[in-house]
C-alpha atoms as a PDB file:
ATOM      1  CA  UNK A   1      22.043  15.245 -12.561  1.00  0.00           C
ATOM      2  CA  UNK A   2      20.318  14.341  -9.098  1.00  0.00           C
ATOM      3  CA  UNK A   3      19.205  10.934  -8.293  1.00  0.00           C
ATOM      4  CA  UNK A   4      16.526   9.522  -6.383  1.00  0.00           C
ATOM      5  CA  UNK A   5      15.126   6.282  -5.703  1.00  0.00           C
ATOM      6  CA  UNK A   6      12.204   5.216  -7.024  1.00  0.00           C
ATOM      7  CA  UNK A   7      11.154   3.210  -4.245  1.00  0.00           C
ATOM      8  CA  UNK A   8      12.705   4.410  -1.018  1.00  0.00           C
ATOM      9  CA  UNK A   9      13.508   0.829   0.730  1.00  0.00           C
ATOM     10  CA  UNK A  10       9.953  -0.419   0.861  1.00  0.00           C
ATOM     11  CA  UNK A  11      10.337  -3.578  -0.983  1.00  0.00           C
ATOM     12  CA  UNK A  12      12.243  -5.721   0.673  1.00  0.00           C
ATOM     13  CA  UNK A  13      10.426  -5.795   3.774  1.00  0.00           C
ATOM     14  CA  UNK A  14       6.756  -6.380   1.521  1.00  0.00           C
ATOM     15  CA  UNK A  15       5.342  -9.780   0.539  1.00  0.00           C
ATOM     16  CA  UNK A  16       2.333 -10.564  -1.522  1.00  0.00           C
ATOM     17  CA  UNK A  17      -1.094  -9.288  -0.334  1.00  0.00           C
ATOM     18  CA  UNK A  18      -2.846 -11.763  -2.903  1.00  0.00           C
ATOM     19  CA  UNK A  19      -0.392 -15.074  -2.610  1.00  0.00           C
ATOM     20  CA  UNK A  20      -0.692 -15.089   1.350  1.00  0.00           C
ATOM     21  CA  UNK A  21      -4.203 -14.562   1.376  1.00  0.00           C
ATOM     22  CA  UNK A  22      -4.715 -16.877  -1.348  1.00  0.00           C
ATOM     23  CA  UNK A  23      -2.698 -19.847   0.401  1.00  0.00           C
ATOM     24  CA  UNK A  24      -3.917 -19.301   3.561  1.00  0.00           C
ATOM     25  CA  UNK A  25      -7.840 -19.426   2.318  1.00  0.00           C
ATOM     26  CA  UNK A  26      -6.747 -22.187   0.607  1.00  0.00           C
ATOM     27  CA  UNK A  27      -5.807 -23.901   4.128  1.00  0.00           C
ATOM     28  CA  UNK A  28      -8.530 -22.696   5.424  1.00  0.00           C
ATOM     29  CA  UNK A  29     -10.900 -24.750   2.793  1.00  0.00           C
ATOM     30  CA  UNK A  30      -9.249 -28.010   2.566  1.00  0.00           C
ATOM     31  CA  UNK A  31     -10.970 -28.597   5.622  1.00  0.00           C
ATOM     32  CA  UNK A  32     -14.923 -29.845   5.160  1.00  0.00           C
ATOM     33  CA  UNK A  33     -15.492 -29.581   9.124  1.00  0.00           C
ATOM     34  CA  UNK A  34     -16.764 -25.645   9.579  1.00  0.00           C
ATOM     35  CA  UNK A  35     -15.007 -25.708  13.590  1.00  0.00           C
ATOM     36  CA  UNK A  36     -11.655 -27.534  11.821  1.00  0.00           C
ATOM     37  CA  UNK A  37     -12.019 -24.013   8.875  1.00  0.00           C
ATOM     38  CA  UNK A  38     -12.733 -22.147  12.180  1.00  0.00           C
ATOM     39  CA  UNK A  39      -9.698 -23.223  13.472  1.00  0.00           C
ATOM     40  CA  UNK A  40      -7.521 -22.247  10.726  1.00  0.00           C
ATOM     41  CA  UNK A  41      -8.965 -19.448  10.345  1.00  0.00           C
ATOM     42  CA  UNK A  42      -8.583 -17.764  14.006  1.00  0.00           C
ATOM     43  CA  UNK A  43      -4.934 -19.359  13.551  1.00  0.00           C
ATOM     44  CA  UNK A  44      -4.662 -17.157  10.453  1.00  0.00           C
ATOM     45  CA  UNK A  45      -6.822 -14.245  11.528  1.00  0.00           C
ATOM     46  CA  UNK A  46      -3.633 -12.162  13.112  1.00  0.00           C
ATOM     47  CA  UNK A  47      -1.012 -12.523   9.942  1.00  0.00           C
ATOM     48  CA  UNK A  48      -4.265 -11.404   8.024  1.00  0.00           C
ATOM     49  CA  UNK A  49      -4.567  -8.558   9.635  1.00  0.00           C
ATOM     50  CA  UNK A  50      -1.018  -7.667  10.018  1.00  0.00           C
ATOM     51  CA  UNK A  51      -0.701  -7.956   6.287  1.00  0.00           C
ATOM     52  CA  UNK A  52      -3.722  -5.685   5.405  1.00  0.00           C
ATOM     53  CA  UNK A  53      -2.398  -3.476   7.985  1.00  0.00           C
ATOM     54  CA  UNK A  54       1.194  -3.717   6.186  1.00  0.00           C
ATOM     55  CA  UNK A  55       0.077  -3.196   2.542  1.00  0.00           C
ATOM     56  CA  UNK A  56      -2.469  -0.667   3.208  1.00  0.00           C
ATOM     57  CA  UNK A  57       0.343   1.819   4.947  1.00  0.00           C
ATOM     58  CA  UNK A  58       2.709   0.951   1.868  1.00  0.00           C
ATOM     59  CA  UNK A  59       0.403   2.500  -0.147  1.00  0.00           C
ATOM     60  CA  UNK A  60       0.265   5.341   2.155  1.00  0.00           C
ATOM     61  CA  UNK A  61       3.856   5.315   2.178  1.00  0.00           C
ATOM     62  CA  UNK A  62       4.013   5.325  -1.934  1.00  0.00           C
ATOM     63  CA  UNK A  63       1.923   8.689  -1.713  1.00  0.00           C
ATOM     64  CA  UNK A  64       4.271  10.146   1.259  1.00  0.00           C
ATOM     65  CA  UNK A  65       7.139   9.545  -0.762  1.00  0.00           C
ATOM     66  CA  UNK A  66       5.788  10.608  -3.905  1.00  0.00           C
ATOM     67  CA  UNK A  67       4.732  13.838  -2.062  1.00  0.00           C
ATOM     68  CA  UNK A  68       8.686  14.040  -0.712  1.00  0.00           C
ATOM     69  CA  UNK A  69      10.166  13.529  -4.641  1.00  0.00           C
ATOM     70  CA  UNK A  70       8.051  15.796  -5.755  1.00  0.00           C
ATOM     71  CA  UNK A  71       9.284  18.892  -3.301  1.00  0.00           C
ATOM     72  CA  UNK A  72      12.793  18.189  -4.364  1.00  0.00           C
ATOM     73  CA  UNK A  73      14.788  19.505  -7.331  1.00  0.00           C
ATOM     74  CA  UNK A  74      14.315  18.287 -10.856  1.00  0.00           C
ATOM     75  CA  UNK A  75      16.520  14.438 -11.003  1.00  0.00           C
ATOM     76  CA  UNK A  76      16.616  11.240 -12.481  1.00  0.00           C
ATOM     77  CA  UNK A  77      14.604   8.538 -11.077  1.00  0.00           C
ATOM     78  CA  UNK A  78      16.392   5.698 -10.684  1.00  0.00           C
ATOM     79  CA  UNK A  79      14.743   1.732 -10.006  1.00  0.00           C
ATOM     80  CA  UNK A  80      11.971   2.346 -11.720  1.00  0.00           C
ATOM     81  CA  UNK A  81      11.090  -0.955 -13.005  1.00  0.00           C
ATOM     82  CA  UNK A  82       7.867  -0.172 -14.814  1.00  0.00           C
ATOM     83  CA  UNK A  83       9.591   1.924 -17.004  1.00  0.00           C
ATOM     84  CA  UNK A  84       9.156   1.837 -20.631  1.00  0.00           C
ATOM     85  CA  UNK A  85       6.827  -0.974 -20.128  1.00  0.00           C
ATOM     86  CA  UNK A  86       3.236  -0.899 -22.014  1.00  0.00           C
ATOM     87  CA  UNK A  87       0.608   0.496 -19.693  1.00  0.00           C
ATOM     88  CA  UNK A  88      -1.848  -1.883 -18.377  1.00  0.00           C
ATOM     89  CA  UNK A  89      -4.370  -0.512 -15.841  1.00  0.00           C
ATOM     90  CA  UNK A  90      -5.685  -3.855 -14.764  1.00  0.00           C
ATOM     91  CA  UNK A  91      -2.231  -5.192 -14.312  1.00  0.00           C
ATOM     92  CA  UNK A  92      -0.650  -2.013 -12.593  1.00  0.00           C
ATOM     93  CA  UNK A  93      -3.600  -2.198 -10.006  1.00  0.00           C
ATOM     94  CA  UNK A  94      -4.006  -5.797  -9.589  1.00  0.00           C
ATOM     95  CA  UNK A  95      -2.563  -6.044  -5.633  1.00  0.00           C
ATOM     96  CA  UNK A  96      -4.621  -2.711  -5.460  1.00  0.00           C
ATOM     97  CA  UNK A  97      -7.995  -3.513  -6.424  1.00  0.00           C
ATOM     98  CA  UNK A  98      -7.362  -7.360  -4.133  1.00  0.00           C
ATOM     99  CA  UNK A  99      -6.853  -5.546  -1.572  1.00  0.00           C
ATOM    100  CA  UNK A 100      -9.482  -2.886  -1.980  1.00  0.00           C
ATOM    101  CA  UNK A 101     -12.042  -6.148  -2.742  1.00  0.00           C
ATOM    102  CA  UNK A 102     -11.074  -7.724  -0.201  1.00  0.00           C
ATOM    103  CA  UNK A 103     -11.825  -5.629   2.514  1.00  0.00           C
ATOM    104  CA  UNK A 104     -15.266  -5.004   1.794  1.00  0.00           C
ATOM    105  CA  UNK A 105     -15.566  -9.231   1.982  1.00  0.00           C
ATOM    106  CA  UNK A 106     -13.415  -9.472   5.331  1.00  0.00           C
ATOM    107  CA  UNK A 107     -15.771  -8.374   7.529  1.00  0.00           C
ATOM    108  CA  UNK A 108     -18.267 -11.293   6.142  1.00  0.00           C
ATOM    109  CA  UNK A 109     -15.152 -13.756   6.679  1.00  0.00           C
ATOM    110  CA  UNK A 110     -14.607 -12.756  10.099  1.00  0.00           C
ATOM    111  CA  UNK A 111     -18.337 -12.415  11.296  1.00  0.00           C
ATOM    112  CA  UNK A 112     -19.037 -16.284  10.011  1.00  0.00           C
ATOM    113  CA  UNK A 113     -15.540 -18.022  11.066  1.00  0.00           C
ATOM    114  CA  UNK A 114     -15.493 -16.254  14.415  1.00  0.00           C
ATOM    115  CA  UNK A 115     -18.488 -14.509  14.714  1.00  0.00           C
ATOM    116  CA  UNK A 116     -16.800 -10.811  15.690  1.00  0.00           C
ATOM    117  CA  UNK A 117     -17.166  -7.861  13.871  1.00  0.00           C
ATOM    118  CA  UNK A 118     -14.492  -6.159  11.681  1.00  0.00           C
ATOM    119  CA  UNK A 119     -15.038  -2.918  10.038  1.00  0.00           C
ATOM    120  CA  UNK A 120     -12.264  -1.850   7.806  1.00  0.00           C
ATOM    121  CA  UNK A 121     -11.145   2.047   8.201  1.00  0.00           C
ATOM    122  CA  UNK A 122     -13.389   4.216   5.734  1.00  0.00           C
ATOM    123  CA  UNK A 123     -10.279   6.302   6.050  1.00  0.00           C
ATOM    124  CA  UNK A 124      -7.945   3.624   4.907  1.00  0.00           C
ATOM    125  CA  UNK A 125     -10.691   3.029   2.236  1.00  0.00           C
ATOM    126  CA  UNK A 126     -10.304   7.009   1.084  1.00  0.00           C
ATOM    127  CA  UNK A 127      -6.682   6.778   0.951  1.00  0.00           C
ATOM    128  CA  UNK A 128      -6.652   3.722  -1.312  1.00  0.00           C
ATOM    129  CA  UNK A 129      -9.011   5.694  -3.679  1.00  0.00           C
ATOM    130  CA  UNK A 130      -6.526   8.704  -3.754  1.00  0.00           C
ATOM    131  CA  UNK A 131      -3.482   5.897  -4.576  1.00  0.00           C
ATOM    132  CA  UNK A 132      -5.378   4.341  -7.453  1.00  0.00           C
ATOM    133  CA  UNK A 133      -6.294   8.197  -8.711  1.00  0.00           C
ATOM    134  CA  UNK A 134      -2.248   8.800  -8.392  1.00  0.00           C
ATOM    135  CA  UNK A 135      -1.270   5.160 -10.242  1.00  0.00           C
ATOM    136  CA  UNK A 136      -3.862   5.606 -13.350  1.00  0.00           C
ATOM    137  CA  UNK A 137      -2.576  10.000 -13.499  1.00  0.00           C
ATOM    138  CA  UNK A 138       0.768   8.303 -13.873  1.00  0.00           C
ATOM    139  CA  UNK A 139      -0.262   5.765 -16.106  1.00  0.00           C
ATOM    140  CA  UNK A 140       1.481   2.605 -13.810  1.00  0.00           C
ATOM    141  CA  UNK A 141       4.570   4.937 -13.795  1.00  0.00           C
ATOM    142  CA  UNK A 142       5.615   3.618 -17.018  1.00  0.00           C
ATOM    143  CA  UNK A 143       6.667   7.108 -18.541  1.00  0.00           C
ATOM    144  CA  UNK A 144       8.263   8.610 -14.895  1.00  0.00           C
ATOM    145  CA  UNK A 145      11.830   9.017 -15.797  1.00  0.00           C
ATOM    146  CA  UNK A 146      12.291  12.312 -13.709  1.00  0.00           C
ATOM    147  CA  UNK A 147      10.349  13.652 -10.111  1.00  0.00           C
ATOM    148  CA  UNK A 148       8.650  16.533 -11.677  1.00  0.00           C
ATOM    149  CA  UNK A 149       7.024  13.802 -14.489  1.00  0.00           C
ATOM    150  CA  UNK A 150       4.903  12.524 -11.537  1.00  0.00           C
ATOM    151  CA  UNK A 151       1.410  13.658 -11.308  1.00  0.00           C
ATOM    152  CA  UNK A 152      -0.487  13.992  -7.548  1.00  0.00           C
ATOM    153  CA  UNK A 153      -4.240  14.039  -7.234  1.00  0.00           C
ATOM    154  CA  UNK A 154      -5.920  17.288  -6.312  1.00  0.00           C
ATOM    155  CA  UNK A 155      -6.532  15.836  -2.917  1.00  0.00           C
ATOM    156  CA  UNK A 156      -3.124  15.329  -1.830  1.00  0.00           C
ATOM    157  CA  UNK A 157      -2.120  18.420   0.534  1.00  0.00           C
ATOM    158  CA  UNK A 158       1.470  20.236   0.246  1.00  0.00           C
ATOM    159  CA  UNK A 159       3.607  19.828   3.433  1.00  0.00           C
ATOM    160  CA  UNK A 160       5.633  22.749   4.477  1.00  0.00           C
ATOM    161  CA  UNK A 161       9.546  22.308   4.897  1.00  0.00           C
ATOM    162  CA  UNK A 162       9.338  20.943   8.382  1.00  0.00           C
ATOM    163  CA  UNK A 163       6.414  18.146   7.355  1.00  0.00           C
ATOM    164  CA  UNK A 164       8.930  17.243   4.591  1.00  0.00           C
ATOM    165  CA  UNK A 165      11.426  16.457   6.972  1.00  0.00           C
ATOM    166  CA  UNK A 166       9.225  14.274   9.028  1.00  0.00           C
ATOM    167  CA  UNK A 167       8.314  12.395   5.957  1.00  0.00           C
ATOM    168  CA  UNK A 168      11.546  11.859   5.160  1.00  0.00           C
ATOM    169  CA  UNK A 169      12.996  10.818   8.746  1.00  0.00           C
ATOM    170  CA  UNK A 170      10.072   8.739   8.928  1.00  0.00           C
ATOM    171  CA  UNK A 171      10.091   7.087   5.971  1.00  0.00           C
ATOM    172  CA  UNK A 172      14.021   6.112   6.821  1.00  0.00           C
ATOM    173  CA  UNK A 173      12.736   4.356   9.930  1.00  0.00           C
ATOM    174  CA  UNK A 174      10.328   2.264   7.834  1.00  0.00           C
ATOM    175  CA  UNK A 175      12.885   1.415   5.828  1.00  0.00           C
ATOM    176  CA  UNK A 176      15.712   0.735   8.111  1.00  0.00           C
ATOM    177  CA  UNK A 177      13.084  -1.589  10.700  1.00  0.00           C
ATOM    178  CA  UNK A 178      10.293  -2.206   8.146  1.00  0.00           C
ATOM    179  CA  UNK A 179       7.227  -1.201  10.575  1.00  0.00           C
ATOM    180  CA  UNK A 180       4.363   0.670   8.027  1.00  0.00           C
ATOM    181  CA  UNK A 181       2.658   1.493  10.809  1.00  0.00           C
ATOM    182  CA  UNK A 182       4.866   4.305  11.484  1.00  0.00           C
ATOM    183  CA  UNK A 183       2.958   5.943   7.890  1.00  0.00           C
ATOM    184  CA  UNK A 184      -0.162   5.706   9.970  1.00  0.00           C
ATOM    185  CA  UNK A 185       0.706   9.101  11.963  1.00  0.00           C
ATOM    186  CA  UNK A 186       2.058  11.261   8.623  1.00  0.00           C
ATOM    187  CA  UNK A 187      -1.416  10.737   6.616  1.00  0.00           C
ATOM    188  CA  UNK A 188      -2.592  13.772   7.914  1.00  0.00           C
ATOM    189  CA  UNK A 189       0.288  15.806   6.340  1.00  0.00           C
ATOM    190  CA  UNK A 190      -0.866  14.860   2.448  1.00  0.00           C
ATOM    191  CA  UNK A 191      -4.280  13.867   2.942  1.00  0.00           C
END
């Protein structure tokens, strides 16, 4: 039987949302001084963003590639490493729901540390609410042996052939370079 990879390359080029943030906050605050946590925190302020940028197109990329398996032919998935585990919705989502918290506090962060406004895409926001919808439907993937077991939400579009493609050649790129943003341009094609 047919093959295919449960995660398509993503992985290796992903580090945790919640550890960075955690240790760099936790630099941030060893400092009494507001201007010395100011500091730190402008310091910090661009990996922040380029890992809320980066985890919020991997979840993109999780429903792109979902999308893909699910247009191919019946097959085995293979690297699944939730499977047979006991479902756990709290544990499945945990990076999930950080990240989804955290971004309504960011803006809070960023107004008081540097006193600029950041406004986190209500688009972005939507598409995180369709991923959680498609991790609970699939119960944290820990019953998805095959690519017709997995479940999409009703909002997620069907690409014709030709979108396929481009999610596919796309999603190689990603994997071969590691830059999410590339996702960025497909959401239209699902969502």
């Amino acid at each position: 039987m047919t093959e295919y990879a449960f995660d398509p390359g993503y992985s290796r080029h992903l580090v945790s949302l919640v550890f960075s943030l955690e240790d760099m906050y936790s630099d941030i605050n060893k400092f009494k001084n507001l201007n010395q946590k100011k500091f730190y925190f402008k310091q910090y302020y661009p990996g922040m963003i380029k890992l809320l940028n980066q985890n919020t197109s991997f979840y993109l990329g999780c429903l792109l590639w979902a999308v893909y398996l699910k247009s191919l032919p019946e097959g085995d998935i293979v690297g699944n490493h939730c499977l047979g585990k006991e479902y756990d919705e709290d544990k499945s989502l945990v990076e999930l729901l950080f990240l989804m918290q955290f971004m309504r506090t960011f803006s809070k962060d960023t107004k008081y540390f540097m006193n600029q406004d950041f406004k986190y895409s209500e688009e972005d926001m939507e598409m995180l609410e369709v991923y959680k919808e498609f991790a609970i439907m699939n119960e944290g993937f820990v019953k998805t042996e095959k690519n017709t077991d997995l479940l999409l939400p009703k909002e997620i579009k069907t690409p014709t052939a030709d979108e396929l493609n481009t999610i596919k050649t796309t999603i190689d790129e990603v994997v071969s370079g590691g830059d999410f943003s590339k996702l960025n341009g497909l959401r239209g094609l699902i969502l």
